[in-house]
Protein backbone atom coordinates (compact mmCIF):
# COMPACT_ATOMS: atom_id res chain seq x y z
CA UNK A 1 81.98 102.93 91.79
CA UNK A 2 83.28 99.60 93.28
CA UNK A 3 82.33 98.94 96.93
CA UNK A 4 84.86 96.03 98.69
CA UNK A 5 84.83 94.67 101.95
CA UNK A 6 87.85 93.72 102.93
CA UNK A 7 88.23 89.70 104.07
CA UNK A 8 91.51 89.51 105.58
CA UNK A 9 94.51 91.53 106.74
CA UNK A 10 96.42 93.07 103.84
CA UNK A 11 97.29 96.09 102.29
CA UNK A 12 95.45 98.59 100.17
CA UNK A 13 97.29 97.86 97.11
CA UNK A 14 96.77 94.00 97.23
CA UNK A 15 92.98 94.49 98.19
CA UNK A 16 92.18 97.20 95.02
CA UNK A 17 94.24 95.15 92.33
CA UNK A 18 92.71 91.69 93.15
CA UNK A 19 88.98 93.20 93.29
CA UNK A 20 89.97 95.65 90.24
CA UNK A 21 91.55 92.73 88.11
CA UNK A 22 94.25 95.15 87.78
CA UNK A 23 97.71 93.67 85.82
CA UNK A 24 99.87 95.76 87.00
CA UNK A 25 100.79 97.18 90.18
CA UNK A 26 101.80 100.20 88.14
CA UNK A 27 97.91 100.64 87.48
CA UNK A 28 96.62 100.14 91.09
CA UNK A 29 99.32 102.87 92.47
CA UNK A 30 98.55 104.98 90.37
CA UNK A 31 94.60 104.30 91.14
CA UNK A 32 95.06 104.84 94.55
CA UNK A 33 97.74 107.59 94.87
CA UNK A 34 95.47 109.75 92.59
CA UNK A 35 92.86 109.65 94.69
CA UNK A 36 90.59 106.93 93.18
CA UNK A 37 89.85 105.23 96.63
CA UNK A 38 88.26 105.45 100.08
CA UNK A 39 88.63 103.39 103.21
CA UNK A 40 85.69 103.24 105.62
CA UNK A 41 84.91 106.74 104.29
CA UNK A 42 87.78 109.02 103.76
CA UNK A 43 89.78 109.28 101.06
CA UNK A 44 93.41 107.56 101.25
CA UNK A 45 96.25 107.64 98.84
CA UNK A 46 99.26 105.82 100.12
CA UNK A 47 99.28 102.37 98.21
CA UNK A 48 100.52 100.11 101.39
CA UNK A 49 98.10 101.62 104.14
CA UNK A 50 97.03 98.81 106.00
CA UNK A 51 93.28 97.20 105.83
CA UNK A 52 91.88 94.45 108.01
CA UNK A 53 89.16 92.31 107.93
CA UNK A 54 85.63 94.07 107.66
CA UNK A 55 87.19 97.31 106.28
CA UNK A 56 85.19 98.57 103.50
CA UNK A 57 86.92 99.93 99.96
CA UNK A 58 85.35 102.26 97.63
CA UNK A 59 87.28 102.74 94.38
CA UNK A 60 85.54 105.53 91.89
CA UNK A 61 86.09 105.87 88.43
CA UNK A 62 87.13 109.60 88.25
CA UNK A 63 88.94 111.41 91.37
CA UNK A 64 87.68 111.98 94.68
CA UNK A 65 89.29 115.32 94.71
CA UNK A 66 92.04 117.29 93.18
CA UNK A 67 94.96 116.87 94.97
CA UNK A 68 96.83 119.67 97.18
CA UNK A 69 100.07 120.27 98.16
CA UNK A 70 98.63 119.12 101.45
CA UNK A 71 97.69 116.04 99.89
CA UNK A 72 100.90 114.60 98.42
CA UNK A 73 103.91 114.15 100.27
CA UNK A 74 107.20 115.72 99.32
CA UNK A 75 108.59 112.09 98.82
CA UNK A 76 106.77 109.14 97.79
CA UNK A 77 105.75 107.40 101.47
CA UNK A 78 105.42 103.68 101.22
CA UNK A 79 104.37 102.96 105.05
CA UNK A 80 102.11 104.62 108.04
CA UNK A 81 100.89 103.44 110.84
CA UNK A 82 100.10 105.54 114.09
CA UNK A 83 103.75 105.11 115.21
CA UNK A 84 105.85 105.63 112.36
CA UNK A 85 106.27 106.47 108.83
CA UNK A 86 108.31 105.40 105.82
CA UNK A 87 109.42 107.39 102.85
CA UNK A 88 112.17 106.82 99.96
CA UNK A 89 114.61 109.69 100.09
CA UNK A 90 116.27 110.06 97.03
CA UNK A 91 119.79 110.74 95.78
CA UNK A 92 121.16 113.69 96.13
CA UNK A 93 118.94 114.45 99.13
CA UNK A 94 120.64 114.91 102.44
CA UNK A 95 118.47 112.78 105.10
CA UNK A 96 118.69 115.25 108.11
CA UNK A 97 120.95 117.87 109.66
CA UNK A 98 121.30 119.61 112.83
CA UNK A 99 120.89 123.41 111.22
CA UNK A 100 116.67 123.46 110.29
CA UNK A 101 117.67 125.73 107.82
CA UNK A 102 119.50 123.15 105.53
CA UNK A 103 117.05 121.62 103.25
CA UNK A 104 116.67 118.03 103.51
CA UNK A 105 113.98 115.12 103.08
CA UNK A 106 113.63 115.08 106.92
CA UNK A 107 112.61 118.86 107.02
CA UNK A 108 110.53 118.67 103.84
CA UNK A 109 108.33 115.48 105.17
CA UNK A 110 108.73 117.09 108.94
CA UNK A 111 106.43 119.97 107.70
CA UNK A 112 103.89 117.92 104.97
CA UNK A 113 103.23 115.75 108.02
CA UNK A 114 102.78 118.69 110.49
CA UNK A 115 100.47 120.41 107.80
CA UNK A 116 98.69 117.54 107.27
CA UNK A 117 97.81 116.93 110.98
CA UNK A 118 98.95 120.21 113.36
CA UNK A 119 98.62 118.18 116.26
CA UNK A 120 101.10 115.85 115.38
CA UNK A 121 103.84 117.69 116.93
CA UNK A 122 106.37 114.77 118.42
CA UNK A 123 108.08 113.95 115.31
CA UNK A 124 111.88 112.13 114.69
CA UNK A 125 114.10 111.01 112.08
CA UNK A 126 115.28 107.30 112.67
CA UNK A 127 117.76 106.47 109.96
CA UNK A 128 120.25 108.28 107.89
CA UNK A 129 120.85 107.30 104.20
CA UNK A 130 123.98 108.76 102.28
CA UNK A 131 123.34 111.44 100.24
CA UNK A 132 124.70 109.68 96.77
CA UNK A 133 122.61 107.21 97.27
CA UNK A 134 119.02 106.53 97.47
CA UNK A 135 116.24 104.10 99.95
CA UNK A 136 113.85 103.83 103.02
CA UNK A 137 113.95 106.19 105.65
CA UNK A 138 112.07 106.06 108.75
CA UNK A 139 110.53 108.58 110.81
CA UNK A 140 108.56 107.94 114.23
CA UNK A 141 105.89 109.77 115.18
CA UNK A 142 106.74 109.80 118.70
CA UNK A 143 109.84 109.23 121.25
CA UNK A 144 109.15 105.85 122.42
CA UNK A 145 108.80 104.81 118.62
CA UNK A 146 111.91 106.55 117.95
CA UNK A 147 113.92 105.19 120.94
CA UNK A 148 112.84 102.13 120.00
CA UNK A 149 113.45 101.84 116.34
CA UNK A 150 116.88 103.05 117.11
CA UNK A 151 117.97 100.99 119.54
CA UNK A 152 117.04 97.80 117.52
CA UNK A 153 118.23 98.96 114.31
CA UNK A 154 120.40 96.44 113.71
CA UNK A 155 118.64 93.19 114.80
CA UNK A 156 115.63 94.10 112.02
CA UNK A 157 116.18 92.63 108.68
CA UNK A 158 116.96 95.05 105.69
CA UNK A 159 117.77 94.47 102.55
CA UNK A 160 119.28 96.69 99.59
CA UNK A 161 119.54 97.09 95.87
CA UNK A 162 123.20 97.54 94.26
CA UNK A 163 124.17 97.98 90.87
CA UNK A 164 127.75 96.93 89.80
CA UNK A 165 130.11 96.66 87.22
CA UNK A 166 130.67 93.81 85.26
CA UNK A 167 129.03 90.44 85.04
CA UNK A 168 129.62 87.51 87.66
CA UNK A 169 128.61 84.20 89.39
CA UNK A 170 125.08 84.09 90.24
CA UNK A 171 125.75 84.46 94.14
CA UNK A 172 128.34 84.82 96.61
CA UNK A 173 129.34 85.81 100.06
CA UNK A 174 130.60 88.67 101.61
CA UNK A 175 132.52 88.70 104.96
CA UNK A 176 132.13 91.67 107.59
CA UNK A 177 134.36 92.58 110.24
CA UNK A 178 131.64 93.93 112.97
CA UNK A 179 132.03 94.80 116.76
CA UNK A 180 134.21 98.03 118.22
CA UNK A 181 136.99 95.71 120.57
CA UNK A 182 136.31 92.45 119.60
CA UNK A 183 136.42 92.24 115.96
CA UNK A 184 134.15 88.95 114.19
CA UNK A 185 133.57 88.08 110.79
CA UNK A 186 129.98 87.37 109.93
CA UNK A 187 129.11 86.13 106.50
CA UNK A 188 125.61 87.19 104.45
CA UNK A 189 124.78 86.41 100.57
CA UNK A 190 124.40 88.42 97.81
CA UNK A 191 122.39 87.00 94.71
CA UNK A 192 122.26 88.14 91.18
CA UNK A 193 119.24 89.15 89.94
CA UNK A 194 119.55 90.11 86.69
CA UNK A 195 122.64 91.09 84.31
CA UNK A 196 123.07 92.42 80.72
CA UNK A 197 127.12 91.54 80.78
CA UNK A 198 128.06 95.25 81.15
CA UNK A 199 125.79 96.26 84.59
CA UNK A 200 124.67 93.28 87.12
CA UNK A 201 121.64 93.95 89.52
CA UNK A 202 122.50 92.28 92.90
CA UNK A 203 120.74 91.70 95.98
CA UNK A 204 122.17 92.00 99.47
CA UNK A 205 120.10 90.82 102.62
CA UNK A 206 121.21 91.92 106.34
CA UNK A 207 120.74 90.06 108.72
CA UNK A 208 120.95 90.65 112.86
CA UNK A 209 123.59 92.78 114.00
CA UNK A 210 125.22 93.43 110.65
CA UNK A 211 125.51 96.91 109.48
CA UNK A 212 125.26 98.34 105.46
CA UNK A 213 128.69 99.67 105.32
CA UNK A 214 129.41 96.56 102.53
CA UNK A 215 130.64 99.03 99.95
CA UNK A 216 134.69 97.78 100.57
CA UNK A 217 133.81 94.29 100.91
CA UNK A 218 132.46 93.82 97.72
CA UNK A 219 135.28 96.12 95.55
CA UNK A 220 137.71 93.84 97.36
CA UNK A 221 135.77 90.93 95.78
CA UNK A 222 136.03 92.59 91.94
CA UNK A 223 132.46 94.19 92.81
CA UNK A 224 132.57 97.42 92.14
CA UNK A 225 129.05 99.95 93.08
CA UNK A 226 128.13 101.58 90.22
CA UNK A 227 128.79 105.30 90.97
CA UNK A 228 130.59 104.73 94.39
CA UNK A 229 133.49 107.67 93.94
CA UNK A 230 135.60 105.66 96.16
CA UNK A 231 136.21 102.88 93.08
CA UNK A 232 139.00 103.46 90.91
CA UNK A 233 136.77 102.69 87.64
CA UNK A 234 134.23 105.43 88.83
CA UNK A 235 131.46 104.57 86.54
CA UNK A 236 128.23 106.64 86.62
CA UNK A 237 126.06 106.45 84.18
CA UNK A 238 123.15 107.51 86.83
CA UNK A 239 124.76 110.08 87.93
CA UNK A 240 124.82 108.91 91.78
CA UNK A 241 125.82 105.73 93.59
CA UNK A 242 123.70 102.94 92.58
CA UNK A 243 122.81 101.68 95.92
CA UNK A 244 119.30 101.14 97.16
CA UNK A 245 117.77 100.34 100.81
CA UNK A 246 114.30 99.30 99.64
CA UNK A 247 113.49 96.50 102.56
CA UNK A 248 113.02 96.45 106.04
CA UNK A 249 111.02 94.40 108.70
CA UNK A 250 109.61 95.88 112.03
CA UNK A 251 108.33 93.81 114.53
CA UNK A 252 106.17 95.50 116.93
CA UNK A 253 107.59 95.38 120.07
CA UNK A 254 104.12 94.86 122.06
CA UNK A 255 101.73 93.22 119.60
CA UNK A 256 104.42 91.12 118.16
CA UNK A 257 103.42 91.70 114.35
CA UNK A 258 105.70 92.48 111.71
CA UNK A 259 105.42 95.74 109.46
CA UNK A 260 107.11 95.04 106.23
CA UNK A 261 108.16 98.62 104.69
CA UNK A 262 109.26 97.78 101.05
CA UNK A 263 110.04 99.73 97.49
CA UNK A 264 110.47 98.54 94.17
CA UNK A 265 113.59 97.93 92.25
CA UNK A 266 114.36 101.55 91.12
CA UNK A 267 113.89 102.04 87.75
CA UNK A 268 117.11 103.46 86.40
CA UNK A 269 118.74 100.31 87.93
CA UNK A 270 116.09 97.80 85.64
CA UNK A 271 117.32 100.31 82.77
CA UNK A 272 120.83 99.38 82.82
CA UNK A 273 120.68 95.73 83.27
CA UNK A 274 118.57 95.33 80.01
């Protein structure tokens, strides 16, 4: 066993690879989601719970226990704190739906949570995600959190994963039309990150007051969404629409901090662009 005091603010992940000498963050997930680790005492396994100074780490060669249904969530959660929580739903899942007898990612994290800790009882959904495609979802562990999160949905910066057809220039520019009566263009970049000629992987960052309906914008540019059934071409080779929300920054509205909830590039979208 490994004992680690923490020295500064920073996540769970960061602190056990750096200590562990760890290569990969593949490794130090792993590590921690199998129950490898403690903080101040108690067994955690969610990769980005936050540490802070003083905190003290224990990582253990074998497991701490064997896991429970109890113990892993329905889908993989990438954020707590006290106020909220955030989870990747993916394809295929609905996010939420009014009946509580439909089966979605809401429901099925709704009741891990609940079994988890019974008192937690005031629990929300804060985002929806189409079902075809795949990303963050948020869920507040109380109204004010919820109201909040809501409200200023679209003055946090997100950011999202798309796979498309084709090969192009190494950036761009898409235009938005945004606003009910008064209708403004507002202009955010997209940047290549990788391409293989056939698939590209792009990344699109959001900025204030601009929504994630870009799907249009960039067909009208020649930039077709890999698996978006509104394209004519209508490739799928994943089997779902290739679009990812894996970024999003929450400032807390009181202590003025800001929680970065983030996901890797999925891997079926790294596959393609080889």
């Amino acid at each position: 066993m490994k004992r680690i005091e923490v020295a500064e603010k920073s996540t769970l992940l960061e602190v056990v690879q750096k200590n562990m000498g760890f290569k990969s963050t593949t490794k130090t997930r792993k590590t921690i989601k199998n129950a490898h680790v403690r903080l101040n005492g108690k067994m955690v396994n969610i990769p980005t719970t936050e540490v802070n100074k003083g905190d003290q780490v224990e990582v253990y060669p074998e497991p701490l226990i064997v896991l429970k249904k109890i113990d892993v969530a329905p889908c993989e959660v990438v954020f707590e704190n006290k106020d909220f929580l955030g989870f990747i739903k993916p394809a295929g899942y609905t996010t939420a739906h009014p009946d509580p007898k439909v089966r979605t990612s809401f429901n099925l994290m709704k009741r891990w949570m609940q079994a988890r800790d019974p008192e937690l009882t005031d629990i929300h959904f804060v985002n929806k995600i189409e079902r075809d495609a795949s990303g963050i979802v948020l869920i507040a562990k109380n109204f004010k959190w919820r109201k909040y999160l809501q409200e200023e949905w679209s003055s946090f910066r997100r950011r999202y994963y798309v796979l498309v057809d084709g090969d192009f220039s190494d950036n761009g520019v898409v235009r938005i039309k945004t606003g009910n009566k008064i209708q403004t263009e507002v202009n955010f970049p997209f940047r290549r990150m990788k391409s293989n000629g056939l698939y590209s992987l792009i990344r699109i960052d959001l900025e204030e007051g601009q929504k994630d309906m870009f799907d249009d914008e960039l067909r009208s540019k020649g930039i077709p969404i890999v698996g978006n059934k509104n394209d004519l071409k209508k490739t799928d080779p994943i089997d779902h629409k290739a679009k990812h929300f894996f970024s999003i920054e929450v400032p807390d509205p009181e202590t003025k901090e800001v929680y970065l909830v983030k996901t890797p590039v999925p891997k079926t979208f790294l596959k393609l662009t080889r």
